[in-house]
Protein backbone atom coordinates (compact mmCIF):
# COMPACT_ATOMS: atom_id res chain seq x y z
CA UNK A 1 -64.77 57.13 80.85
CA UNK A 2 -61.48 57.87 82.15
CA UNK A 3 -58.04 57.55 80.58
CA UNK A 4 -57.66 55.17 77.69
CA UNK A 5 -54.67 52.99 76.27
CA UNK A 6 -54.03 54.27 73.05
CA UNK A 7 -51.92 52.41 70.10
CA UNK A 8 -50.73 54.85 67.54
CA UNK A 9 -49.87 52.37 64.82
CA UNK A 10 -47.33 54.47 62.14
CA UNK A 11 -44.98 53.16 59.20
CA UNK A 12 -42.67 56.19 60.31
CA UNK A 13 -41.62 57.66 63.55
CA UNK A 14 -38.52 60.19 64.00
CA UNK A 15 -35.45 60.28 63.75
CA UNK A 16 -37.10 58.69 60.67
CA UNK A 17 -37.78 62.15 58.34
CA UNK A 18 -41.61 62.20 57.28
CA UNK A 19 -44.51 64.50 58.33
CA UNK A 20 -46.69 61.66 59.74
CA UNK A 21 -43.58 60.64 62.01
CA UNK A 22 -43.82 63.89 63.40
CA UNK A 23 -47.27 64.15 63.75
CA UNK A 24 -47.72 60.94 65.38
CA UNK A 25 -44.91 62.26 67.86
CA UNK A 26 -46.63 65.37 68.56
CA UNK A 27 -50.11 64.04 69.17
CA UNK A 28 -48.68 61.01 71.67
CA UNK A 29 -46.72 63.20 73.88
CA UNK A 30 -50.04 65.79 73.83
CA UNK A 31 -52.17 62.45 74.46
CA UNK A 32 -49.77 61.48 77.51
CA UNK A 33 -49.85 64.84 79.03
CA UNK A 34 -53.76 64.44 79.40
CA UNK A 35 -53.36 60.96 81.27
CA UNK A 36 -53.91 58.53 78.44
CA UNK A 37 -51.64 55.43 78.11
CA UNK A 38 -50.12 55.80 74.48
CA UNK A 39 -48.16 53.19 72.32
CA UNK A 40 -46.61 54.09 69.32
CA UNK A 41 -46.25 51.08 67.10
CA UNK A 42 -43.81 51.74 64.13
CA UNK A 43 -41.29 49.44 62.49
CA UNK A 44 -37.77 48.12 64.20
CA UNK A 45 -36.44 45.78 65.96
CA UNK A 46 -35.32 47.53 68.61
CA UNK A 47 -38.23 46.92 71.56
CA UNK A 48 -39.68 49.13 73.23
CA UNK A 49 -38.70 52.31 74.88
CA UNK A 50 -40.59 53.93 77.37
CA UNK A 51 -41.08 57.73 78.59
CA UNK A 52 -39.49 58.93 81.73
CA UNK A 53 -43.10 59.22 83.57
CA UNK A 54 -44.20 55.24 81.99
CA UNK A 55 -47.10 56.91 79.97
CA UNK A 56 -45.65 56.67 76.62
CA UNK A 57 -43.71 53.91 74.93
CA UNK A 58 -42.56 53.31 71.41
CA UNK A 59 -42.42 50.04 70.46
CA UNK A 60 -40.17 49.39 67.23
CA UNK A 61 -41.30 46.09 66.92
CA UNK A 62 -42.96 45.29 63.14
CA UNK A 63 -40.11 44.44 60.90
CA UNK A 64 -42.20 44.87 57.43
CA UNK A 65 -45.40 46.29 56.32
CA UNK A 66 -46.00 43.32 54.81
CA UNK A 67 -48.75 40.63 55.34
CA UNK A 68 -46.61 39.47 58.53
CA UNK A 69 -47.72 43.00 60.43
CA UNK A 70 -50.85 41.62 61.17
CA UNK A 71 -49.56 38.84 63.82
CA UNK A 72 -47.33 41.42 65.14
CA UNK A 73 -49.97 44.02 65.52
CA UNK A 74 -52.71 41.90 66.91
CA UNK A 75 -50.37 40.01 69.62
CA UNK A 76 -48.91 43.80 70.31
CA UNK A 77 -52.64 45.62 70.85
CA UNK A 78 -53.59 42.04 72.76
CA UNK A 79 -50.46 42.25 75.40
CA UNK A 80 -51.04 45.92 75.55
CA UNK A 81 -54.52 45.55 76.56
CA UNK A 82 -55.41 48.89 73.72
CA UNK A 83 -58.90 50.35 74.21
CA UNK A 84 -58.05 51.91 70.78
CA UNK A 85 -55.56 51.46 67.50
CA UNK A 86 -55.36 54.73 65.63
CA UNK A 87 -53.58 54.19 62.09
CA UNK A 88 -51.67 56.55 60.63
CA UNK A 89 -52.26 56.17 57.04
CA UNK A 90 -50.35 57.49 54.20
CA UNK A 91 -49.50 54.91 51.90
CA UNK A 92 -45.96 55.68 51.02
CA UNK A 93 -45.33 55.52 54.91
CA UNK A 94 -46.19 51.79 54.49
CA UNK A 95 -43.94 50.82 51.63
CA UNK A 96 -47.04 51.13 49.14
CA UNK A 97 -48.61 47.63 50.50
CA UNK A 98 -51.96 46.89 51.27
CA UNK A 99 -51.77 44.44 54.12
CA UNK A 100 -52.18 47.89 56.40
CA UNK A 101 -55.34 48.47 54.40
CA UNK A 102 -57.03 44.94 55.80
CA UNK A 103 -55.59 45.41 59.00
CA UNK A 104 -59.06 46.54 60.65
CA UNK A 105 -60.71 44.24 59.55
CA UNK A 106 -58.47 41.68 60.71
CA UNK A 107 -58.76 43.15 64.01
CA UNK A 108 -62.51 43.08 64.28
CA UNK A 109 -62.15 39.45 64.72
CA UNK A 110 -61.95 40.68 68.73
CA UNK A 111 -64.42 43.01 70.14
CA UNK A 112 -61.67 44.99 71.28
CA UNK A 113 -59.62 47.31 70.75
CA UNK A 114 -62.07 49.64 68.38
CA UNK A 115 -59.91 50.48 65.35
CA UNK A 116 -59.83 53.97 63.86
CA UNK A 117 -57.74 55.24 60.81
CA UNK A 118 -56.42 58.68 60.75
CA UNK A 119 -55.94 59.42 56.73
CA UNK A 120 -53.27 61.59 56.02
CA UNK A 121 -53.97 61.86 52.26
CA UNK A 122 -55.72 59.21 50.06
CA UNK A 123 -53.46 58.40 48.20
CA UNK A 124 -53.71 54.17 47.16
CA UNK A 125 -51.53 51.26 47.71
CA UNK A 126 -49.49 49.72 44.90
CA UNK A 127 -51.44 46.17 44.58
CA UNK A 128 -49.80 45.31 41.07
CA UNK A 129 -49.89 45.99 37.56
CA UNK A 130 -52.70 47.69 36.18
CA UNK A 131 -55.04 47.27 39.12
CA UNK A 132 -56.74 50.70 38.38
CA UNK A 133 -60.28 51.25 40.60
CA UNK A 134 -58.77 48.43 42.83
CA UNK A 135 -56.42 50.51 44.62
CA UNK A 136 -59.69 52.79 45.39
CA UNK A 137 -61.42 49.73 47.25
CA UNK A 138 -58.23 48.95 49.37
CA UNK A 139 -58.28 52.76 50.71
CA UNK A 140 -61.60 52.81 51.30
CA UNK A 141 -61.63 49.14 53.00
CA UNK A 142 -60.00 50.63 55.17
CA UNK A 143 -62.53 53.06 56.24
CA UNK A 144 -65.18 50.24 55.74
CA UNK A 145 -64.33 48.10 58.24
CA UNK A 146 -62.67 50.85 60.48
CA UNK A 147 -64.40 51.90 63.72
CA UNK A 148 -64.00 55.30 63.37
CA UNK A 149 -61.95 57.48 60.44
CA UNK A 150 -60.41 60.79 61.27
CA UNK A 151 -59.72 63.41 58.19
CA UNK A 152 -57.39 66.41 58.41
CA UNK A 153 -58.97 68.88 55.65
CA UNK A 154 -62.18 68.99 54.34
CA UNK A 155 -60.96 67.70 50.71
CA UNK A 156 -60.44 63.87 51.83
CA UNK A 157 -63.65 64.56 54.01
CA UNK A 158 -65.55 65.31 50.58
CA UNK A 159 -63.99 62.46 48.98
CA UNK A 160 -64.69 59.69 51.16
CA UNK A 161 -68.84 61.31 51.47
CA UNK A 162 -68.84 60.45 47.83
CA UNK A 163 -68.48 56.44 48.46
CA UNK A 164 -71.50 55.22 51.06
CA UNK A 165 -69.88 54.96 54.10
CA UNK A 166 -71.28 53.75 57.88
CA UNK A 167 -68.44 54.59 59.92
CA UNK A 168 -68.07 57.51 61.98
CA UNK A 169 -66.12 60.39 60.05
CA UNK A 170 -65.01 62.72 62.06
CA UNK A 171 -62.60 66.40 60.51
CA UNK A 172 -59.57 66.94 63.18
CA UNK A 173 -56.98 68.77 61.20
CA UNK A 174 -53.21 68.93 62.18
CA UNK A 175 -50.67 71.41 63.38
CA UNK A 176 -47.71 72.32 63.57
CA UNK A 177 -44.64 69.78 63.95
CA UNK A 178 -41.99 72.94 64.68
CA UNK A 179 -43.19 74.95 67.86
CA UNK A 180 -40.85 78.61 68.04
CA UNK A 181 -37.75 77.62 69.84
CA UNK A 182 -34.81 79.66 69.07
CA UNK A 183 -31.66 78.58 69.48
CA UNK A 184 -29.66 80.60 72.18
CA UNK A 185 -27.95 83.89 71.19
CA UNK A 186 -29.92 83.80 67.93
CA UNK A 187 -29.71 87.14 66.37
CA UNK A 188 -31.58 87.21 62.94
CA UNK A 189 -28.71 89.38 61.05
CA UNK A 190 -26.00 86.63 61.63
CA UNK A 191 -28.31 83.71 60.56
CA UNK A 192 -29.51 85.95 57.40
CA UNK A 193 -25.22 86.25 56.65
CA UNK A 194 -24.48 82.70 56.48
CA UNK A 195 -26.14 82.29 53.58
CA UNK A 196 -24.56 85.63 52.00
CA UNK A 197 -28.06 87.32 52.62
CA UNK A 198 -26.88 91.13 53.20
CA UNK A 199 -29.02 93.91 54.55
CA UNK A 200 -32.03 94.94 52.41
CA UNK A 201 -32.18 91.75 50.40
CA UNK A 202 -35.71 89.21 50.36
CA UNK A 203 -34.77 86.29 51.51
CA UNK A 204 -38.19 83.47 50.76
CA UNK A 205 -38.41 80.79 52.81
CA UNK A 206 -39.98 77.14 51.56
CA UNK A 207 -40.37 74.53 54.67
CA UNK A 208 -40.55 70.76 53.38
CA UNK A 209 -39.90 68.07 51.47
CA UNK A 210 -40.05 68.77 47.84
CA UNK A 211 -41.93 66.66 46.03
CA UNK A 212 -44.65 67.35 42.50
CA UNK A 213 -47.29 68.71 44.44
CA UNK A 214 -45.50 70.89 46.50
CA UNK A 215 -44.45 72.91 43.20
CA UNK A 216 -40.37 72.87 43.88
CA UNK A 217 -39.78 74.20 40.04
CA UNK A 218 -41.91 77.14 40.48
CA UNK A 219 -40.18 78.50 43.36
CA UNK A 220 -36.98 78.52 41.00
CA UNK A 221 -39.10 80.44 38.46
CA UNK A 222 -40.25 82.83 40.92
CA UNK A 223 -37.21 83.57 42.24
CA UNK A 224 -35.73 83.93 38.81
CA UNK A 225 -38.78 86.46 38.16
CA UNK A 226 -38.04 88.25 40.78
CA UNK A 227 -34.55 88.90 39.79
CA UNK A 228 -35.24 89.76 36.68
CA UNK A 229 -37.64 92.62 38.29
CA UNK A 230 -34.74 93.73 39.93
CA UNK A 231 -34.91 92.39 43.40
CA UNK A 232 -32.22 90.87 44.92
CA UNK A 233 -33.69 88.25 46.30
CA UNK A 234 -32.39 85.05 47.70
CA UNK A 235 -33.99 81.23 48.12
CA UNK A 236 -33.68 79.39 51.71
CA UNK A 237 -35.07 75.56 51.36
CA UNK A 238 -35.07 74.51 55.32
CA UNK A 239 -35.32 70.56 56.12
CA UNK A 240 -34.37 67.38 54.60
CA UNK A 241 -34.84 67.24 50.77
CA UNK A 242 -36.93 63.95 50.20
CA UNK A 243 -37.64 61.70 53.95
CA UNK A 244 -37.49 59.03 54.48
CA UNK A 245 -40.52 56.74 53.27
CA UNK A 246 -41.49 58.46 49.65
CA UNK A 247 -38.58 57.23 46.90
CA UNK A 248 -40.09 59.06 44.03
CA UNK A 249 -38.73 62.34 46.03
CA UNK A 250 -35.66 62.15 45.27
CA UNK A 251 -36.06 61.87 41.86
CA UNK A 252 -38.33 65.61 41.66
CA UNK A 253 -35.61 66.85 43.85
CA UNK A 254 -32.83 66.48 40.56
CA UNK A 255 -35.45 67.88 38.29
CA UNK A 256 -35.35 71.40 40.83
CA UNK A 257 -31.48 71.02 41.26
CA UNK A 258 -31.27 70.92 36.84
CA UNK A 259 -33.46 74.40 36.88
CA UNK A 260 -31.51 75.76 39.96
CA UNK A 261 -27.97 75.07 37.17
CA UNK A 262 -30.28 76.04 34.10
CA UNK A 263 -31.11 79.75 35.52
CA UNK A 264 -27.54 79.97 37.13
CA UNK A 265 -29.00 80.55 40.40
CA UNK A 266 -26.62 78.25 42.38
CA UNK A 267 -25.59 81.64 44.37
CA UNK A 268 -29.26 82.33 45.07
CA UNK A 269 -30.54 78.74 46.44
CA UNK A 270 -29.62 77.84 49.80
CA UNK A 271 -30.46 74.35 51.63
CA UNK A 272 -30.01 73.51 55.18
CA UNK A 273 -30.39 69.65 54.47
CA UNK A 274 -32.08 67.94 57.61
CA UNK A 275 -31.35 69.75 61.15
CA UNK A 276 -33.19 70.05 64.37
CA UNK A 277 -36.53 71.15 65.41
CA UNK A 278 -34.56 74.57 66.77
CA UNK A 279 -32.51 75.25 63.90
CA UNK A 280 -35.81 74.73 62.00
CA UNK A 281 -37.44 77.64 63.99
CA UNK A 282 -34.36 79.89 63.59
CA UNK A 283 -34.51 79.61 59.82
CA UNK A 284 -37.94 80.37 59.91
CA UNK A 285 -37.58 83.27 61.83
CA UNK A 286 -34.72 84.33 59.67
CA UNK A 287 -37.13 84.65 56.45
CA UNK A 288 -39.35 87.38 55.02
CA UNK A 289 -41.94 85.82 53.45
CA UNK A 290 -42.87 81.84 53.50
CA UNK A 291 -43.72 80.96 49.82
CA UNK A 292 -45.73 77.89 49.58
CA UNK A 293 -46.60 77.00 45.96
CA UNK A 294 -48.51 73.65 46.13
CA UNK A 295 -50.04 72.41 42.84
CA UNK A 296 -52.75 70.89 44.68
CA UNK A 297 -53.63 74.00 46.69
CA UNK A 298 -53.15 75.42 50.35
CA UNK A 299 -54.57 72.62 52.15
CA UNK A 300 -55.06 71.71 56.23
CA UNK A 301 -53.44 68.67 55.51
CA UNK A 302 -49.65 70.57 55.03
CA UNK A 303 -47.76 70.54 58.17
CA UNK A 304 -45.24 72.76 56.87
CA UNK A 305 -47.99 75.71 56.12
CA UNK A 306 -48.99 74.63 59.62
CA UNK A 307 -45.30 75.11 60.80
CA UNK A 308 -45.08 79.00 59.07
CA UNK A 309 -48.24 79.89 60.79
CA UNK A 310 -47.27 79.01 63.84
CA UNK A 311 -43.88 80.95 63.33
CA UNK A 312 -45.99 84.13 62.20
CA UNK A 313 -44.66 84.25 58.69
CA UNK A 314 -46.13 86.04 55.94
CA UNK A 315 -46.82 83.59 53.86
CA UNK A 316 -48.09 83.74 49.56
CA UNK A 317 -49.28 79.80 49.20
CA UNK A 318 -51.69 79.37 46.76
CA UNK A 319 -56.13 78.64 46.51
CA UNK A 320 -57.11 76.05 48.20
CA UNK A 321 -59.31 73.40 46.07
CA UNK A 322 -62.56 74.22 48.24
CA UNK A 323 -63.27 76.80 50.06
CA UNK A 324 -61.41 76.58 53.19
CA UNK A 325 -63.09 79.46 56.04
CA UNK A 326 -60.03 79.41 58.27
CA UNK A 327 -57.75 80.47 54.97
CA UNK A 328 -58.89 84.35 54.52
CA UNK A 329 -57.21 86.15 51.99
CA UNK A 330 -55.04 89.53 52.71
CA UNK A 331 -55.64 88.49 56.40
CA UNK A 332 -54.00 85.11 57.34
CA UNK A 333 -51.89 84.86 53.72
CA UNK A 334 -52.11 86.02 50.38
CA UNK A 335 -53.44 83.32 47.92
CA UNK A 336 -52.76 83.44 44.31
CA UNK A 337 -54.11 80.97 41.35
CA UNK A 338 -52.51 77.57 41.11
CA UNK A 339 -49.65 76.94 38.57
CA UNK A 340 -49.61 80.72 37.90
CA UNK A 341 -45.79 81.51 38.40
CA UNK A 342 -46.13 85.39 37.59
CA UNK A 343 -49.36 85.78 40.05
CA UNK A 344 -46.56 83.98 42.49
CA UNK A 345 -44.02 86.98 41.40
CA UNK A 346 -46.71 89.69 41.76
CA UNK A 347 -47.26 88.42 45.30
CA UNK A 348 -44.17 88.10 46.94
CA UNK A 349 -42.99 91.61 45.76
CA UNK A 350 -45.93 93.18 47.16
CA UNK A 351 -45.03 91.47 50.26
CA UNK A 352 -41.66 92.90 50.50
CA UNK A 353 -42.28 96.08 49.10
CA UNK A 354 -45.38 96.59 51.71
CA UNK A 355 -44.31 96.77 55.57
CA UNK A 356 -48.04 97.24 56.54
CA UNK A 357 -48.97 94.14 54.53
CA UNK A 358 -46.49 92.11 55.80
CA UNK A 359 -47.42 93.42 59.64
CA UNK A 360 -50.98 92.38 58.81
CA UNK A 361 -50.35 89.17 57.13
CA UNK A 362 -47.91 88.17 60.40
CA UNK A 363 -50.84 88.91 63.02
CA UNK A 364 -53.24 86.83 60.54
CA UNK A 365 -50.73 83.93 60.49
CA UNK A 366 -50.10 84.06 64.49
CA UNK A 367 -53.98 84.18 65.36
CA UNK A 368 -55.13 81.63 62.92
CA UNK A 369 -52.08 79.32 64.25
CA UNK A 370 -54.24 79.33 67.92
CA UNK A 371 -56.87 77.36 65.99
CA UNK A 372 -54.29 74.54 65.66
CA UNK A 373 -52.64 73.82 69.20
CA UNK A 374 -51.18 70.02 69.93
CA UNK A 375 -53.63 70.18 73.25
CA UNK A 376 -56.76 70.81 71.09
CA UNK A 377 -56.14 68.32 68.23
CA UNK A 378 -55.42 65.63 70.95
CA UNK A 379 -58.59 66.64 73.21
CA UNK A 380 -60.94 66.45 70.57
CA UNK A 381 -58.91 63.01 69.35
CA UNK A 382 -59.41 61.33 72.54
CA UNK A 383 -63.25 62.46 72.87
CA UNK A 384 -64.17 61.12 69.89
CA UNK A 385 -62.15 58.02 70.94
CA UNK A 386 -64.26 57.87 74.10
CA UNK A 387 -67.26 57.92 71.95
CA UNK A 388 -66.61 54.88 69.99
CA UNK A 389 -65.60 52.98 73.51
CA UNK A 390 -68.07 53.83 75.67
């Protein structure tokens, strides 16, 4: 079968701020490059907009992800002529409502297109009060009635093997939404000094939205344990604090601002706020060490561990939930026990206090980031795409 036309169907697309925005952006544009007509569906008014070339278009067209995106998806995917509608799910990214959760089986009425969900995390729909195990059955409803379900990391992969399941599951993970593109004239001192970073002082690095999982209070606490060890070290939090689809965000965000002004480390804690894809790469470049401190473990599923990979950053993160091959210890990062602040401590000053570690740790990061290119996630997309059309 030859090239297909492809509806990426998405609650967020950029500028919106939001990780499955820019994932959706980066696998359309790899899609189009390999011949395949691709539609991104996301909500607007605006119309549609198409690519210079006429092989991708955005259409803006679904006012609300509420029961009233069904007509507007099924007369889109009809006029379209879609051999496929890939949903982007992530529940916040749909205002917490479960009409997206139906929405394949809705579309079954028609032989065509084949429907396949692409499950960011698991994480259930509000349905109301109280609705406990119900919010289970609308996330996995939609892999029921899907055609085909795609999983970025093996824990959702475990998860949904524990529920019987007849659809095809099939593990692509992500990468990274930042490729290296420095600015021009960047020169590494100059972006270290605008944050009063002066020569011979650890500067950490944190890429992301900060949210409870993505342990924002313990990179306060490390830092603060690393002062008190006598390193003068500084904080750099690159990107937009909370994006644009996930409210409860903004209110973790205040809870790390009250232990920034608790430890009097206001001096210490720099934030870009939101700013380009190339200002983005600079920062990244800028840092010594990427600390990742998710509560939930170093996971596939994290574009911005994806995003310090590709940017060959040492990075301390910490164990994954399950074993996770690709994630090798001392080679590719250095992983330390969840929740443990001091193991977080421990790590980081070994990685600035160790030039051969750090050397090690940046080849790891740079040759395990080949494993995650935009052309290999969309090639083995589209084939198992062709499989569920042919």
């Amino acid at each position: 079968m030859g090239s297909l036309q492809i509806g990426l169907v998405t609650g967020e697309y950029p500028p919106d701020q939001g990780g499955v925005g820019d994932f959706t952006r980066e696998v359309a544009q790899a899609l189009a490059r390999q011949g395949h007509g691709v539609h991104v569906i996301t909500t607007g008014s605006q119309g549609t907009v198409a690519s210079s070339d006429g092989t991708l278009f955005v259409h803006r067209d679904v006012p609300r992800w509420d029961w009233s995106c069904w007509r507007h998806l099924s007369d889109l995917s009809a006029a379209m002529g879609l051999d496929v509608v890939n949903i982007q799910y992530q529940a916040a990214a749909y205002q917490m409502h479960p009409a997206i959760n139906l929405l394949p089986w809705r579309l079954r009425r028609r032989r065509r297109p084949a429907v396949v969900v692409t499950f960011h995390d698991l994480r259930v729909p509000y349905l109301f009060p109280k609705a406990g195990p119900v919010r289970w059955q609308a996330v996995f409803a939609l892999a029921r009635w899907a055609d085909g379900v795609i999983v970025t990391n093996p824990e959702d992969e475990r998860q949904l093997a524990a529920t019987p399941l007849t659809t095809p599951v099939r593990r692509i993970p992500i990468g990274s939404n930042i490729a290296p593109s420095l600015p021009d004239g960047f020169e590494r001192d100059e972006w270290r000094r605008q944050w009063g970073v002066g020569a011979g002082e650890l500067l950490m690095g944190y890429f992301g939205f900060l949210n409870e999982r993505k342990g924002g209070q313990d990179l306060i606490r490390v830092l603060a344990g690393l002062l008190n060890r006598g390193v003068s070290a500084h904080l750099l939090l690159i990107g937009g604090e909370v994006g644009t689809s996930d409210p409860t965000n903004r209110a973790y965000a205040e809870r790390v601002d009250n232990l920034v002004r608790e430890f009097d480390l206001s001096d210490r804690v720099h934030r870009t706020g939101y700013v380009s894809a190339g200002e983005v790469s600079a920062c990244l470049e800028a840092v010594d060490v990427c600390v990742l401190p998710y509560q939930d473990g170093a996971s596939l599923r994290h574009g911005s561990l994806h995003a310090c990979l590709a940017h060959k950053r040492p990075i301390v993160t910490t164990c994954p939930t399950l074993s996770i091959p690709e994630f090798r210890d001392e080679e590719s990062m250095l992983l330390v026990r969840r929740g443990d602040v001091a193991a977080l401590v421990n790590a980081v000053a070994r990685v600035w206090s160790d030039k051969n570690l750090r050397g090690r740790l940046e080849v790891g990061a740079a040759r395990l980031a080949t494993e995650f290119t935009w052309e290999r996630i969309s090639s083995r997309t589209a084939g198992f795409f062709v499989e569920l059309v042919s």
